[in-house]
PDB file of N, CA and C in Angstrom:
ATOM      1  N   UNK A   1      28.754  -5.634 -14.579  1.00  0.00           N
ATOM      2  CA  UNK A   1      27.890  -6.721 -14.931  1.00  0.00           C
ATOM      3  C   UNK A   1      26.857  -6.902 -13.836  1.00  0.00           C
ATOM      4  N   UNK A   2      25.717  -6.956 -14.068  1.00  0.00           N
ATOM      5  CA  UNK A   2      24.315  -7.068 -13.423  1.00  0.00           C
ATOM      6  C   UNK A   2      24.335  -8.702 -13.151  1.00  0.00           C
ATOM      7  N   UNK A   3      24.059  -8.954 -11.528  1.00  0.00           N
ATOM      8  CA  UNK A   3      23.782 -10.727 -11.040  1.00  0.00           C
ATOM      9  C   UNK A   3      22.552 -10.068 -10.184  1.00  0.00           C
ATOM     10  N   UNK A   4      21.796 -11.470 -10.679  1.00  0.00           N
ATOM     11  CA  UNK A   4      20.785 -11.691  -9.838  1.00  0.00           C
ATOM     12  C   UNK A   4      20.788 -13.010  -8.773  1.00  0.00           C
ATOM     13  N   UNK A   5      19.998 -13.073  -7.920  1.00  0.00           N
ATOM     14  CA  UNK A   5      20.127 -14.077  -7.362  1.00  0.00           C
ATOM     15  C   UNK A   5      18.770 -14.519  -7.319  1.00  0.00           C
ATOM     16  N   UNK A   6      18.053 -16.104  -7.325  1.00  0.00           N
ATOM     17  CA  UNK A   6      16.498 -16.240  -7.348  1.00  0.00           C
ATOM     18  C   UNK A   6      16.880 -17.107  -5.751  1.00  0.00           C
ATOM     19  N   UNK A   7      16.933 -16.198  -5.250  1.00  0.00           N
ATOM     20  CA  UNK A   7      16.810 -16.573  -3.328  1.00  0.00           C
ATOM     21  C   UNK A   7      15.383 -17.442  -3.133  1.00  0.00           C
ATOM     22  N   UNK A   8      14.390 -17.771  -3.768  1.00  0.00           N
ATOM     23  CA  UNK A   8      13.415 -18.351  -3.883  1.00  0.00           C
ATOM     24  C   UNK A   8      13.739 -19.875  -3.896  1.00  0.00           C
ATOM     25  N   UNK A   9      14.566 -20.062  -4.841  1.00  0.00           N
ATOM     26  CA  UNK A   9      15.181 -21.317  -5.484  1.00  0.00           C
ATOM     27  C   UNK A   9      16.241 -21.814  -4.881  1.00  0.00           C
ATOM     28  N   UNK A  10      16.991 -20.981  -4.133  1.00  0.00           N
ATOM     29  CA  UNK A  10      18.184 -20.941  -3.276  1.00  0.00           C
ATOM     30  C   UNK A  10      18.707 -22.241  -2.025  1.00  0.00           C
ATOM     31  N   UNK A  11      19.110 -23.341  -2.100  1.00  0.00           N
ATOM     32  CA  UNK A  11      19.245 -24.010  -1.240  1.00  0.00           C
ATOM     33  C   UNK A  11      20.434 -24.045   0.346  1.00  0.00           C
ATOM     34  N   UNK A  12      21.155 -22.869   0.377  1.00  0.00           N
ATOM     35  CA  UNK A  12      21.785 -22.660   1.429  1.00  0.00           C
ATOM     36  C   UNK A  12      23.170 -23.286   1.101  1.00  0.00           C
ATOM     37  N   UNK A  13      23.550 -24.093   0.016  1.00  0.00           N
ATOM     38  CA  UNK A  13      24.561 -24.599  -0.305  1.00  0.00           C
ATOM     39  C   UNK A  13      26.018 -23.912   0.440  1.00  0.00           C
ATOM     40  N   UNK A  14      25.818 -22.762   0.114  1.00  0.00           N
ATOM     41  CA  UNK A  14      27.440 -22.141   0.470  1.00  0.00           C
ATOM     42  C   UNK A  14      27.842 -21.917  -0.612  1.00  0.00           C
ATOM     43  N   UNK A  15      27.667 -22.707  -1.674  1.00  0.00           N
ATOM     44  CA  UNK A  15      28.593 -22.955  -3.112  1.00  0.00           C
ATOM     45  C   UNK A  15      29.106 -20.821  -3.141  1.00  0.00           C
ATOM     46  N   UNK A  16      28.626 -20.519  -3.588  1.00  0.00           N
ATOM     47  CA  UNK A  16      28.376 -19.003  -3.927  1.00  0.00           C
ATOM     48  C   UNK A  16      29.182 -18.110  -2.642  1.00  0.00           C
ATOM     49  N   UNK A  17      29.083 -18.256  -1.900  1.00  0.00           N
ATOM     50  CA  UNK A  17      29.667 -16.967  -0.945  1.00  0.00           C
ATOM     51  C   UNK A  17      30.976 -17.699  -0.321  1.00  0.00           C
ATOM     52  N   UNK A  18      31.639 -19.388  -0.639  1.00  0.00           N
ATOM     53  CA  UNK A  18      32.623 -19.499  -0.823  1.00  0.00           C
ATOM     54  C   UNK A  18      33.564 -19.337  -1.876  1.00  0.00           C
ATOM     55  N   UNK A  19      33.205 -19.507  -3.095  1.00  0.00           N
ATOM     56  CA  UNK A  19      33.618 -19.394  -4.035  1.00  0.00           C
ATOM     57  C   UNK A  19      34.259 -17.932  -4.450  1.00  0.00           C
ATOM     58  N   UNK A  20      33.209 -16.921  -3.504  1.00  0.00           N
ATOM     59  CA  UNK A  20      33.504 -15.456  -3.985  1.00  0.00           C
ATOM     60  C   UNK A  20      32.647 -14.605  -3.175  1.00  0.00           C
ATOM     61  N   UNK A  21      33.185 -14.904  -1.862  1.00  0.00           N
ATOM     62  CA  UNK A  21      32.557 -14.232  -0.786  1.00  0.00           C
ATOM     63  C   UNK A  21      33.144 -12.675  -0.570  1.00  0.00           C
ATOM     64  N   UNK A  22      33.534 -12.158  -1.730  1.00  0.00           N
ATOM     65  CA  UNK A  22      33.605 -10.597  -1.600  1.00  0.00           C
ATOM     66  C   UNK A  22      32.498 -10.225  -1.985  1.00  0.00           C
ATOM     67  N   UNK A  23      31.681 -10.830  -2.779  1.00  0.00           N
ATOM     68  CA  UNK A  23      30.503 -10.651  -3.571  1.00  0.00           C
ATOM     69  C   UNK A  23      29.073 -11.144  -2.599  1.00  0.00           C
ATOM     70  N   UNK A  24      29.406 -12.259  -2.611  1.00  0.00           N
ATOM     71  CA  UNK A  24      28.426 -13.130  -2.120  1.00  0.00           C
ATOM     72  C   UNK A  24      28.449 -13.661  -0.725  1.00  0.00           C
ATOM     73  N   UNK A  25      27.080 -13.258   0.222  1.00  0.00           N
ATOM     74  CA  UNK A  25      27.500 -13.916   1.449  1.00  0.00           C
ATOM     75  C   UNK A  25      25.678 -14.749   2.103  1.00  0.00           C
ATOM     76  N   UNK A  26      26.340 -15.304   3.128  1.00  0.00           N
ATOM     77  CA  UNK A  26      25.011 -15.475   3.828  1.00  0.00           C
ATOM     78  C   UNK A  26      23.928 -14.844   4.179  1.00  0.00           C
ATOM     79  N   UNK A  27      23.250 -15.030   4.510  1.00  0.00           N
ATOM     80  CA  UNK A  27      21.954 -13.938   4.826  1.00  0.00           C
ATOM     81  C   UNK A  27      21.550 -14.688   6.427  1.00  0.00           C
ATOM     82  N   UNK A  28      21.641 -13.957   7.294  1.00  0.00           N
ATOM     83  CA  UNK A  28      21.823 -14.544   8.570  1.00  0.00           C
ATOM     84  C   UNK A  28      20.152 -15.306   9.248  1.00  0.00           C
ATOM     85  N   UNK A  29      19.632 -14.133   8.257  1.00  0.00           N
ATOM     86  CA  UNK A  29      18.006 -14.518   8.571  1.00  0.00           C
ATOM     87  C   UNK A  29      17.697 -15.605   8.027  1.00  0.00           C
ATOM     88  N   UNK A  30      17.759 -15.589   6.740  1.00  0.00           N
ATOM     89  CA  UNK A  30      17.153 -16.887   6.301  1.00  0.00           C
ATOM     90  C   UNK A  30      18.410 -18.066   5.649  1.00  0.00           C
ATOM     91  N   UNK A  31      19.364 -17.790   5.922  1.00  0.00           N
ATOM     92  CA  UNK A  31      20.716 -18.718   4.961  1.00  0.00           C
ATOM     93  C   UNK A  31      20.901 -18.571   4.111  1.00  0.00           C
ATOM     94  N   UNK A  32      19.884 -18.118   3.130  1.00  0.00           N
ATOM     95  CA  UNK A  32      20.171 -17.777   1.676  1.00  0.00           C
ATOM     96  C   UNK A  32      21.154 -17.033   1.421  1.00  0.00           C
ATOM     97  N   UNK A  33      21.568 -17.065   0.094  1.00  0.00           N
ATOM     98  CA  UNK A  33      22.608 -16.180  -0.769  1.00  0.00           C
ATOM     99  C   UNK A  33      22.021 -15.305  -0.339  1.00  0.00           C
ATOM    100  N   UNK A  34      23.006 -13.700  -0.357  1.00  0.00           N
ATOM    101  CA  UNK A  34      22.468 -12.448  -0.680  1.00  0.00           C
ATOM    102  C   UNK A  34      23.620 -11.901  -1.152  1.00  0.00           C
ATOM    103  N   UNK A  35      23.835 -10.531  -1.959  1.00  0.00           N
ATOM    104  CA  UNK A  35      24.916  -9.970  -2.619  1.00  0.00           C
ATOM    105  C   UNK A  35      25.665  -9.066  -1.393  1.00  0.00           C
ATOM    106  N   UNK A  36      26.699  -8.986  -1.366  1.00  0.00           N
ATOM    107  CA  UNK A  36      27.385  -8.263  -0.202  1.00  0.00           C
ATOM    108  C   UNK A  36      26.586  -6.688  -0.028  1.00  0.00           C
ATOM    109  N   UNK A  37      26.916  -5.931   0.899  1.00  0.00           N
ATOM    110  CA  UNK A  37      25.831  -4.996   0.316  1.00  0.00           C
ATOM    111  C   UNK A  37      26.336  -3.985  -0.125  1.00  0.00           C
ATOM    112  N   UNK A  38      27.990  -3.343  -0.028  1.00  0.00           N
ATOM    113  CA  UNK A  38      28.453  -2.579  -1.002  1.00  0.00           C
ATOM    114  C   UNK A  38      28.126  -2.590  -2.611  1.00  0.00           C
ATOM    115  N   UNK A  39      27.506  -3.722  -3.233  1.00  0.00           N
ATOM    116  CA  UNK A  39      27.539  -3.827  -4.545  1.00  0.00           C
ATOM    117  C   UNK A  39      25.868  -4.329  -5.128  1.00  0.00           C
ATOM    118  N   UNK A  40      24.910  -3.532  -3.368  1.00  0.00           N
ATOM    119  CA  UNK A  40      23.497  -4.172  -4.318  1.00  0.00           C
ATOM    120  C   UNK A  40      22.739  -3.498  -5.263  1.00  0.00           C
ATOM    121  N   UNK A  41      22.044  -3.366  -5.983  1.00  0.00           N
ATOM    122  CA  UNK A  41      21.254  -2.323  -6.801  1.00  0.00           C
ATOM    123  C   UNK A  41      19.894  -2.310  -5.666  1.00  0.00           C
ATOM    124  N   UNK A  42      19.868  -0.759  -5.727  1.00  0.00           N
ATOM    125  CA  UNK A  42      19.050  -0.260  -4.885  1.00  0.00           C
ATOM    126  C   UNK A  42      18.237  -0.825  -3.313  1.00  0.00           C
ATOM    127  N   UNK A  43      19.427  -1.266  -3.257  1.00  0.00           N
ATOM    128  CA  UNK A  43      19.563  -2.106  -1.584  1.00  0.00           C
ATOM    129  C   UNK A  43      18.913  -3.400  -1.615  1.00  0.00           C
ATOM    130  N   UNK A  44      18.574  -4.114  -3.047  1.00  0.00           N
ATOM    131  CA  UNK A  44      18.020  -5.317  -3.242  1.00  0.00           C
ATOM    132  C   UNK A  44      19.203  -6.563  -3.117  1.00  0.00           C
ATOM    133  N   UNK A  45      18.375  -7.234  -1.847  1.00  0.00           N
ATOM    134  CA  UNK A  45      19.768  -8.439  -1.120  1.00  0.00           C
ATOM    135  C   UNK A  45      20.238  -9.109  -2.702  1.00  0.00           C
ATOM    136  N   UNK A  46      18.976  -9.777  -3.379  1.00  0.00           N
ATOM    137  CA  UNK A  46      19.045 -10.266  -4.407  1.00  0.00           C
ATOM    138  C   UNK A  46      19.778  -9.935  -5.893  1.00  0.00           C
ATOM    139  N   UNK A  47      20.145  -8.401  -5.769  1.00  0.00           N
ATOM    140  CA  UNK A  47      20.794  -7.481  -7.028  1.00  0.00           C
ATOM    141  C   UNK A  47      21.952  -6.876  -7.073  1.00  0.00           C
ATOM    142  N   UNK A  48      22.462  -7.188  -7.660  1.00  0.00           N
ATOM    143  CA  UNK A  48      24.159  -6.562  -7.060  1.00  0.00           C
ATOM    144  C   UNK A  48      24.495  -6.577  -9.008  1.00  0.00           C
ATOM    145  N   UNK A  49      25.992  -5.446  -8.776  1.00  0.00           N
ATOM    146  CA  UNK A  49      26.493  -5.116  -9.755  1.00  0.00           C
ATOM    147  C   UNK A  49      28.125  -5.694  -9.633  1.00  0.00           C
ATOM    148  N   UNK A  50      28.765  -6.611 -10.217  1.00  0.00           N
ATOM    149  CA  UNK A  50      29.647  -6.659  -9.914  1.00  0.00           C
ATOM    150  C   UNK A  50      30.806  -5.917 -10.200  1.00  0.00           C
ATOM    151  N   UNK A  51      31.903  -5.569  -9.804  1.00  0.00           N
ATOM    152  CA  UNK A  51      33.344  -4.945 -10.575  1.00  0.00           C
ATOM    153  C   UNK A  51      34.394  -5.845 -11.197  1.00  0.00           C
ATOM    154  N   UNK A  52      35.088  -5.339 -12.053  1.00  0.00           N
ATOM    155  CA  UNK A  52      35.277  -5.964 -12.902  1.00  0.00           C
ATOM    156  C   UNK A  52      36.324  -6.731 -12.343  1.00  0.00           C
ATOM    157  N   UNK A  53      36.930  -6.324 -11.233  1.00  0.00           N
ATOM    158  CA  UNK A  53      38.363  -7.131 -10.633  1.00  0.00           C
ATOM    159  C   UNK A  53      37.123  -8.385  -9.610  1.00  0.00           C
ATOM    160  N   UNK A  54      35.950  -8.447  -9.912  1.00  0.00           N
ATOM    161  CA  UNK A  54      35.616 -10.071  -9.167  1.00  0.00           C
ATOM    162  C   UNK A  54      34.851 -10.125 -10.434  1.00  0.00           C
ATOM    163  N   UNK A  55      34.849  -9.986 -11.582  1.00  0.00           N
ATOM    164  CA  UNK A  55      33.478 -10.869 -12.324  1.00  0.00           C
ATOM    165  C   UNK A  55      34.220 -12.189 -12.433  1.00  0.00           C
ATOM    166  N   UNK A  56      35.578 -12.642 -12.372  1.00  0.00           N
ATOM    167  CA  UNK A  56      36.013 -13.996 -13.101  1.00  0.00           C
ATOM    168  C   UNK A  56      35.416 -14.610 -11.412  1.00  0.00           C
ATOM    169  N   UNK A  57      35.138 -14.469 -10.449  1.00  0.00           N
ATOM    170  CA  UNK A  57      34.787 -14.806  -9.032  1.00  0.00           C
ATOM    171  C   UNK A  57      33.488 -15.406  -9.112  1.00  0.00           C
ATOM    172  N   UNK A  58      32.797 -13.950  -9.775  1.00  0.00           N
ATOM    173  CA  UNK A  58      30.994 -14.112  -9.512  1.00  0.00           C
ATOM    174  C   UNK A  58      30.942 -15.174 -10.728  1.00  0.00           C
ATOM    175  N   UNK A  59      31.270 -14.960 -12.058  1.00  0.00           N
ATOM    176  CA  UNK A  59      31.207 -16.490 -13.218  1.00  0.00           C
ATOM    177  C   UNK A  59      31.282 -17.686 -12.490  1.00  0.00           C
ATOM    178  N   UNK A  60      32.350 -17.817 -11.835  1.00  0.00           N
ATOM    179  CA  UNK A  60      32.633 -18.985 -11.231  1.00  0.00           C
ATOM    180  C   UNK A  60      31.842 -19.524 -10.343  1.00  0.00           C
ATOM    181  N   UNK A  61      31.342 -18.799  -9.217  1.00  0.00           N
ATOM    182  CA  UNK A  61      30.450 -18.971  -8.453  1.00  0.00           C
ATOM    183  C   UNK A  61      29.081 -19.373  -8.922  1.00  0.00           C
ATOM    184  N   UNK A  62      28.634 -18.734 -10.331  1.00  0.00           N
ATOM    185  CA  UNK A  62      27.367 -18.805 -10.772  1.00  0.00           C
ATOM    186  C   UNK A  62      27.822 -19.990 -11.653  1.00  0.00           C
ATOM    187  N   UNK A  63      28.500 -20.366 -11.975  1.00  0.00           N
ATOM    188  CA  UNK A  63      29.039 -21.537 -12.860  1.00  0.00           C
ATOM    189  C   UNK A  63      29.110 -23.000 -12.148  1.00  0.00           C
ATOM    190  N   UNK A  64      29.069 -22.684 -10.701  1.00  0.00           N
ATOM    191  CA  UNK A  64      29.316 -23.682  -9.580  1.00  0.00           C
ATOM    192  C   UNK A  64      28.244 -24.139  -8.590  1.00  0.00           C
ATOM    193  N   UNK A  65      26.955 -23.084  -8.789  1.00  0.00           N
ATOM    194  CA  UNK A  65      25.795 -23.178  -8.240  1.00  0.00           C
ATOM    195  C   UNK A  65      25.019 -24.555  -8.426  1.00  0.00           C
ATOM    196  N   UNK A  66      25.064 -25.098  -7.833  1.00  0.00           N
ATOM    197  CA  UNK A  66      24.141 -26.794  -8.198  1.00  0.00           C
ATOM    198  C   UNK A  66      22.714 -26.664  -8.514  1.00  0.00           C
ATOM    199  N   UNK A  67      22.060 -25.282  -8.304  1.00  0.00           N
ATOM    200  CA  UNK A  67      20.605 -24.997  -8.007  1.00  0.00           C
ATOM    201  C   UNK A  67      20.908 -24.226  -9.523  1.00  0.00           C
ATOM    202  N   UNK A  68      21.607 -23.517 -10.236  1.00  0.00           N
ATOM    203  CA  UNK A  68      21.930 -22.364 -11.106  1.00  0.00           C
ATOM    204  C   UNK A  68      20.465 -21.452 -11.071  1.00  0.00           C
ATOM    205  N   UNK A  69      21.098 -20.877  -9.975  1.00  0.00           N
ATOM    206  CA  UNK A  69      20.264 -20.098  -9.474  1.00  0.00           C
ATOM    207  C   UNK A  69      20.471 -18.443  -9.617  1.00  0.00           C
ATOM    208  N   UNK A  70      22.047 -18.475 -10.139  1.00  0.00           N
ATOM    209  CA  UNK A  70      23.076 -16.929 -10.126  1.00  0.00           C
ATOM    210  C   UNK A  70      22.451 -16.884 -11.831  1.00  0.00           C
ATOM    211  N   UNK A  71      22.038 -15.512 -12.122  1.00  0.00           N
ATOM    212  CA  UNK A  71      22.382 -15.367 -13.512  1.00  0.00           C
ATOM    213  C   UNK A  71      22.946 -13.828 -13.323  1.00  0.00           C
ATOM    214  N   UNK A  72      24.017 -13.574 -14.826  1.00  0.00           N
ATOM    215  CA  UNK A  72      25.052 -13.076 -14.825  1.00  0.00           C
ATOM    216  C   UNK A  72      24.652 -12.278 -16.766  1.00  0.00           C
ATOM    217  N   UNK A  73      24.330 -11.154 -15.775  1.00  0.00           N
ATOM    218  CA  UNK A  73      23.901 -10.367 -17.489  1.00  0.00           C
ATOM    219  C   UNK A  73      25.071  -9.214 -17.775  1.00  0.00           C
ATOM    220  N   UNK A  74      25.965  -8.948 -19.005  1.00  0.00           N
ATOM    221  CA  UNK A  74      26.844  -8.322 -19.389  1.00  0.00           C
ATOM    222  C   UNK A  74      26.244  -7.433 -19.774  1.00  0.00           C
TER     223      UNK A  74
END
């Protein structure tokens, strides 16, 4: 499953890289979300593919975003 992240829109919450910080972590530069980087599409912080043993993680996380900022394409 393909997640994006709109790091634009992104408020530093945490929500996301606690929720399912195998996936999702800080970005040291700017605080923002970024996708871990084992799982980005073509090294984009913002693009990641998830596996299927964390999608119930990344849902949740994108389900928990206060900004809903995660979208989550099957």
């Amino acid at each position: 499953m393909k997640v994006t992240i709109d790091r634009n829109e992104c408020t530093s919450c945490g929500t996301c890289w606690e929720t399912c910080p195998a996936f999702f972590e800080e970005n040291p530069g700017d605080h923002f979300s970024k996708v871990v980087e084992k799982f980005r599409l073509n090294g984009n912080i913002a693009e990641g593919t998830a596996p299927e043993d964390l999608e119930a993680c990344v849902n949740e996380a994108a389900d928990l975003c206060p900004v809903s900022i995660i979208t989550v394409e099957t």
